[in-house]
Protein backbone atom coordinates (compact mmCIF):
# COMPACT_ATOMS: atom_id res chain seq x y z
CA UNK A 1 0.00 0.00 0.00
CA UNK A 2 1.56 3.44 -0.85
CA UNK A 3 2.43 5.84 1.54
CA UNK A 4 -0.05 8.45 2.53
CA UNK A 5 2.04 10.78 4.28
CA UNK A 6 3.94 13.46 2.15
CA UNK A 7 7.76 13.27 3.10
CA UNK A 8 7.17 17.20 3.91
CA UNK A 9 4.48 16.14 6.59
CA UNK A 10 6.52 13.39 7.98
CA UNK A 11 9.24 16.15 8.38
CA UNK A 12 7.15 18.41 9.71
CA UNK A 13 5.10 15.73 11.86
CA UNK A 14 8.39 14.48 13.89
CA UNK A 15 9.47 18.48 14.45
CA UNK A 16 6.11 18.86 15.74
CA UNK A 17 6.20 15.67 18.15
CA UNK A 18 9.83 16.24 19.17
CA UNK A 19 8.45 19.42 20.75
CA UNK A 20 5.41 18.81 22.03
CA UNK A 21 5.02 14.96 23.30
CA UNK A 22 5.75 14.77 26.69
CA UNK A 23 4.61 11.37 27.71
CA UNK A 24 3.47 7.86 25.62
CA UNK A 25 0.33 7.52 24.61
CA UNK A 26 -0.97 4.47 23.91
CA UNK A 27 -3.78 4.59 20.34
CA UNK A 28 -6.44 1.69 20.54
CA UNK A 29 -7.69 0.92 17.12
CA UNK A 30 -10.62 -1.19 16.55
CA UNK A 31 -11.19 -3.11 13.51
CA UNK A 32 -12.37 -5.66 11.01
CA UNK A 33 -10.66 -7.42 8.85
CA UNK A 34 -14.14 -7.93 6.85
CA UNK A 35 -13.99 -5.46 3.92
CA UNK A 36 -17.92 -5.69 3.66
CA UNK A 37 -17.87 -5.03 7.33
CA UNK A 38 -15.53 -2.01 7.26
CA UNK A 39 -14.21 -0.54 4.11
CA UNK A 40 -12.13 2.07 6.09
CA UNK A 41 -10.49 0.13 8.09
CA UNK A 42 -7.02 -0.53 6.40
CA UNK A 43 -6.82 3.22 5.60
CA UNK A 44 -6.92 4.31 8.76
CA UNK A 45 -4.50 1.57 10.72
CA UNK A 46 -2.00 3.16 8.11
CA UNK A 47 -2.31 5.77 9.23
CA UNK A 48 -2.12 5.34 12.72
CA UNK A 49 0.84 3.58 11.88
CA UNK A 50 2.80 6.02 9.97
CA UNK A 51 1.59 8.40 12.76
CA UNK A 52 3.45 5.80 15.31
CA UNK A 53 6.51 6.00 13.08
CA UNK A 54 7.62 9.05 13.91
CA UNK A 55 7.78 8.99 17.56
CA UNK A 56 8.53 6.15 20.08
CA UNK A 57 6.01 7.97 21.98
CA UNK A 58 2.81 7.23 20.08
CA UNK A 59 1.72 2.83 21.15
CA UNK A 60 -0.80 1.94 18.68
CA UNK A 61 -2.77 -1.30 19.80
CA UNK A 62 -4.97 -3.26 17.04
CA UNK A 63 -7.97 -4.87 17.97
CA UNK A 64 -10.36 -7.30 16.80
CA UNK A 65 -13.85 -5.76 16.86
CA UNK A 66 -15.88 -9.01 16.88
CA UNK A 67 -12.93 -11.39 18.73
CA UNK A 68 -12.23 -9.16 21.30
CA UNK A 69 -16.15 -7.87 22.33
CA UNK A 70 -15.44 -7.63 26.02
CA UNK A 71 -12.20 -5.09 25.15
CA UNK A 72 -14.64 -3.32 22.79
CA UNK A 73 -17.81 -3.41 25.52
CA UNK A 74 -15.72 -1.60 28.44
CA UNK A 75 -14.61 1.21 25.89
CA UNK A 76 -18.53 1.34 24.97
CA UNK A 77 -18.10 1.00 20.87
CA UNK A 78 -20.31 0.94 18.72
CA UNK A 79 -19.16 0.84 15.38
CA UNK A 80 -15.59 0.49 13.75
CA UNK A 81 -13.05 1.83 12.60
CA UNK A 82 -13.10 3.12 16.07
CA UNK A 83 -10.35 4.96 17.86
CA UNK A 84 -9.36 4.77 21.54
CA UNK A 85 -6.50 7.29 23.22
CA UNK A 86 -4.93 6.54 26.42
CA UNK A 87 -2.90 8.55 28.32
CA UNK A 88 0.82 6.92 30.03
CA UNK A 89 -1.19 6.06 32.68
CA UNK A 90 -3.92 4.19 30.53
CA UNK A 91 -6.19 6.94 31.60
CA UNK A 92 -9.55 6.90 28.75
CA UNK A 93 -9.05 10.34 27.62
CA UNK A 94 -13.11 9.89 26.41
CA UNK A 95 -12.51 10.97 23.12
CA UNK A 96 -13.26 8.64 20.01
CA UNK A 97 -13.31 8.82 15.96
CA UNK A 98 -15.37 6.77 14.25
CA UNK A 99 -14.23 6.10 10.56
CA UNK A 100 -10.91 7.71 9.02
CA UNK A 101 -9.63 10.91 10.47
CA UNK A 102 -8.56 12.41 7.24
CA UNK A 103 -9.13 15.39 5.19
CA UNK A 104 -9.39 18.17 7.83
CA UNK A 105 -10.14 15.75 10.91
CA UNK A 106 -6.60 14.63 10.11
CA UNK A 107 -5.44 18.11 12.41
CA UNK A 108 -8.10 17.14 15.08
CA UNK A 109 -6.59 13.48 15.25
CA UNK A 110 -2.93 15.53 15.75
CA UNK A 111 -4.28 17.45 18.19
CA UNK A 112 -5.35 15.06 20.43
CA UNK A 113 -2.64 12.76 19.78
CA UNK A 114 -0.50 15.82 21.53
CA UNK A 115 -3.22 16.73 24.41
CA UNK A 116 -3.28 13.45 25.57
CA UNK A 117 0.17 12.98 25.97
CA UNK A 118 0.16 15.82 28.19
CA UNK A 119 -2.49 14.34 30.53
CA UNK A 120 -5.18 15.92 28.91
CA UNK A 121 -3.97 19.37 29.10
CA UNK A 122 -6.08 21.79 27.09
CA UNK A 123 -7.29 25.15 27.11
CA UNK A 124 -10.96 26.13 28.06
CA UNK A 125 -12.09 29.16 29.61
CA UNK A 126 -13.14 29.18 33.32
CA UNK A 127 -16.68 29.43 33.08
CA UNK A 128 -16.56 26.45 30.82
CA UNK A 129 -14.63 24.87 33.69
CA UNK A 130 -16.99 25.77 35.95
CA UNK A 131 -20.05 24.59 34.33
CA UNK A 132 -18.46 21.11 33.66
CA UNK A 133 -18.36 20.92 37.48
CA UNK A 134 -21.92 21.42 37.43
CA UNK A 135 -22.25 17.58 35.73
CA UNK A 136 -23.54 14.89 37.20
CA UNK A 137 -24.74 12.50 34.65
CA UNK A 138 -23.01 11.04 31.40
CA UNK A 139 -23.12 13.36 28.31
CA UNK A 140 -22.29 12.01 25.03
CA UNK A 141 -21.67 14.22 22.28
CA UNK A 142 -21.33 12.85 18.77
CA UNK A 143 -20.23 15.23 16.20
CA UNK A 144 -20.79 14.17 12.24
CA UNK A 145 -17.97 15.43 9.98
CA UNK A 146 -16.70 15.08 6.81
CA UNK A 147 -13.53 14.71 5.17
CA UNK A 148 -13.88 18.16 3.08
CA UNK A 149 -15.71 20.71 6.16
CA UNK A 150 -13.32 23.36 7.18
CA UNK A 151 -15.32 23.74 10.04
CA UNK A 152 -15.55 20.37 11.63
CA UNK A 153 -12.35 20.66 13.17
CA UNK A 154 -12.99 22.94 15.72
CA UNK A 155 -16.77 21.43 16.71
CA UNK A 156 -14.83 18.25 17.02
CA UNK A 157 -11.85 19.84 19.09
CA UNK A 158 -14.41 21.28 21.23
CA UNK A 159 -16.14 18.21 22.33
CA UNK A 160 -13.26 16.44 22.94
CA UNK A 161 -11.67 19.03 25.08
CA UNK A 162 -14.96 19.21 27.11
CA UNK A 163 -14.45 15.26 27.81
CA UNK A 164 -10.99 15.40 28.59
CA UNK A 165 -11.56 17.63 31.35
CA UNK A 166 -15.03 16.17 32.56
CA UNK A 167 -15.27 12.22 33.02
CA UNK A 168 -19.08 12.74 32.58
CA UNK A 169 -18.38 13.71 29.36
CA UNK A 170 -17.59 11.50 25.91
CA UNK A 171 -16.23 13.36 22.77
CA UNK A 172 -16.96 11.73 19.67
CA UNK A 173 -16.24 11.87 15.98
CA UNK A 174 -18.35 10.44 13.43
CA UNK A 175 -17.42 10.92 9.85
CA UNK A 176 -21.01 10.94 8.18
CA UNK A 177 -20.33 9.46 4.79
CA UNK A 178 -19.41 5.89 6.50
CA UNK A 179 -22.29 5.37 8.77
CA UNK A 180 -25.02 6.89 6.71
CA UNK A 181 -27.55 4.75 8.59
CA UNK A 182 -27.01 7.01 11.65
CA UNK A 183 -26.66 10.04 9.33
CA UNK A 184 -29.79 9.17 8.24
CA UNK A 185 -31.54 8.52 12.05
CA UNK A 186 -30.25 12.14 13.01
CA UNK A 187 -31.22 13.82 9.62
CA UNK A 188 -27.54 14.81 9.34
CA UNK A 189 -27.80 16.81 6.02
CA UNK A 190 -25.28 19.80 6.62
CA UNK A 191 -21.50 19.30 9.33
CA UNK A 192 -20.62 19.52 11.54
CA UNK A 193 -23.70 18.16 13.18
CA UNK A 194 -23.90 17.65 17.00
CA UNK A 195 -26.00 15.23 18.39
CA UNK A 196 -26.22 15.07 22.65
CA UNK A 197 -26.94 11.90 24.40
CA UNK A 198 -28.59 10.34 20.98
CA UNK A 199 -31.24 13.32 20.48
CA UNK A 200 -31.70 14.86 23.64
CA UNK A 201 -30.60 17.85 21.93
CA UNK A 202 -28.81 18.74 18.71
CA UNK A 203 -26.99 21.45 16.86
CA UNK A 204 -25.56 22.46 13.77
CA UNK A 205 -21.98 24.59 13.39
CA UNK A 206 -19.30 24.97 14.96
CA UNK A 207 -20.48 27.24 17.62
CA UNK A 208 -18.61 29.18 20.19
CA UNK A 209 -16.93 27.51 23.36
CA UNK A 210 -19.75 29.33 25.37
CA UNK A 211 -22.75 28.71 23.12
CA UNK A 212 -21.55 24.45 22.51
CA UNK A 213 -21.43 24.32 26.11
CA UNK A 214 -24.60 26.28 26.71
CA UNK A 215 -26.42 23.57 24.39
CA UNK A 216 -25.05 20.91 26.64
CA UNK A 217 -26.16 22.39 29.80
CA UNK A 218 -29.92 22.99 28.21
CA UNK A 219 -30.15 19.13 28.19
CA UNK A 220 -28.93 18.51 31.40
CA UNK A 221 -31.54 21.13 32.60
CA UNK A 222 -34.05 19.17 31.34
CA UNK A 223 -33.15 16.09 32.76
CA UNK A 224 -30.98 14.49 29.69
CA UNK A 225 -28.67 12.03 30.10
CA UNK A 226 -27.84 7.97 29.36
C-alpha cells in the first residue's frame, strides 16, 4: 500500500512531536478485517501507523472488533473503525473517531494525539470549567464530519476538550459518509452536526466555546442524560 504521508508532513510531523510529546500515549484501534464489514479500516491503521513512526512515543494497539467484544464493551463501541486514546497512565481520555480521520479531521486526530500525551492538558475558559463541574450525569456528544468541512475541526476539538476535562463527558467523531444509517436517524444533512446523548438535543456549526457548552447544559436542565 503506498504511503499516505507526504515526506514534507513526515518532516514536519516528527518536528512537531519532538516538541510537544511529553509522555506515551498508547492509540487503541478497533477493527475488522471484513472489507464488507468495514471498508475504512485498512486506511486508517495506516495511518495510525505512519503516525506511530515518527515517535517512540505514540503505542498503537490493534484490535479485533468481533474477537475481542469484552475489550470493545468496556470502551462502549459501537461501530468500527473506532479509535481509543490513552494517556501513560492508561487513563480513557473519552474521546473517540469513528471512521478515518482524514481530510481536515486529520489536524483534530494531531491534536489530540499531543493533548493526551500531556495528561489531557487543554485550554478552556473558566466558566466552561466551571459549568463542567456542574455535571452529574453522562453526556455524550457525537459530532458528524466530513472529510472536506473546514469547520468540523474545531466542533470536534471542542467536544473532545470538554471530555478530557469532565469524566461525565464523551467526545466523539463520526465521519457521516461511513455510517449513513445514523446520518440518516439524526437527519444529518449539513457538518458539523452535534448530536447530545442520541437526540436529547442537537446542533448544527461549529459554535462558540460558550454557546456548545450552553447547548449541553440545556439538556442537562431538562433532565438528559444515558
Amino acid at each position: 500500500m503506498a504511503v499516505l504521508l507526504s515526506e514534507e508532513d513526515r518532516k514536519y510531523l516528527t518536528e512537531l512531536f519532538q516538541k510537544e510529546l511529553k509522555s506515551e500515549i498508547k492509540i487503541l484501534f478497533f477493527k475488522s478485517d471484513n472489507k464488507d464489514e468495514c471498508q475504512y479500516c485498512d486506511v486508517t491503521q495506516q495511518i495510525l501507523g505512519e503516525l506511530s513512526e515518527l515517535n517512540e512515543k505514540i503505542n498503537v494497539e490493534i484490535h479485533d472488533f468481533n474477537a475481542e467484544k469484552e475489550l470493545a464493551e468496556k470502551y462502549k463501541l459501537e461501530m468500527i473503525p473506532a479509535i481509543v486514546m490513552l494517556d501513560s497512565k492508561d487513563n480513557d481520555m473519552r474521546i473517540r473517531f469513528y471512521g478515518v480521520p482524514s481530510g481536515y479531521e486529520f489536524s483534530t486526530l494531531i491534536e489530540d494525539v499531543i493533548a493526551t500525551s500531556k495528561g489531557g492538558e487543554v485550554e478552556l475558559s473558566s466558566a466552561t470549567l466551571e459549568a463542567l463541574e456542574d455535571l452529574d450525569r453522562p453526556i455524550k456528544l457525537q459530532v458528524f464530519v466530513t472529510p472536506t468541512c473546514p469547520y468540523c475541526p474545531k466542533a470536534v476539538l471542542t467536544a473532545q476538550k470538554l471530555a478530557m476535562k469532565s469524566s461525565f463527558i464523551q467526545g466523539e467523531m463520526v465521519e457521516a459518509n461511513e455510517f449513513p444509517e445514523l446520518s440518516m436517524k439524526y437527519n444529518v444533512s449539513s457538518v458539523p452536526h452535534i448530536i447530545i446523548n442520541e437526540g436529547e438535543g442537537e446542533f448544527v456549526g461549529a459554535l462558540p466555546e460558550d454557546a456548545f457548552v450552553e447547548q449541553i447544559m440545556n439538556v442537562v436542565k431538562e433532565g438528559g442524560g444515558i
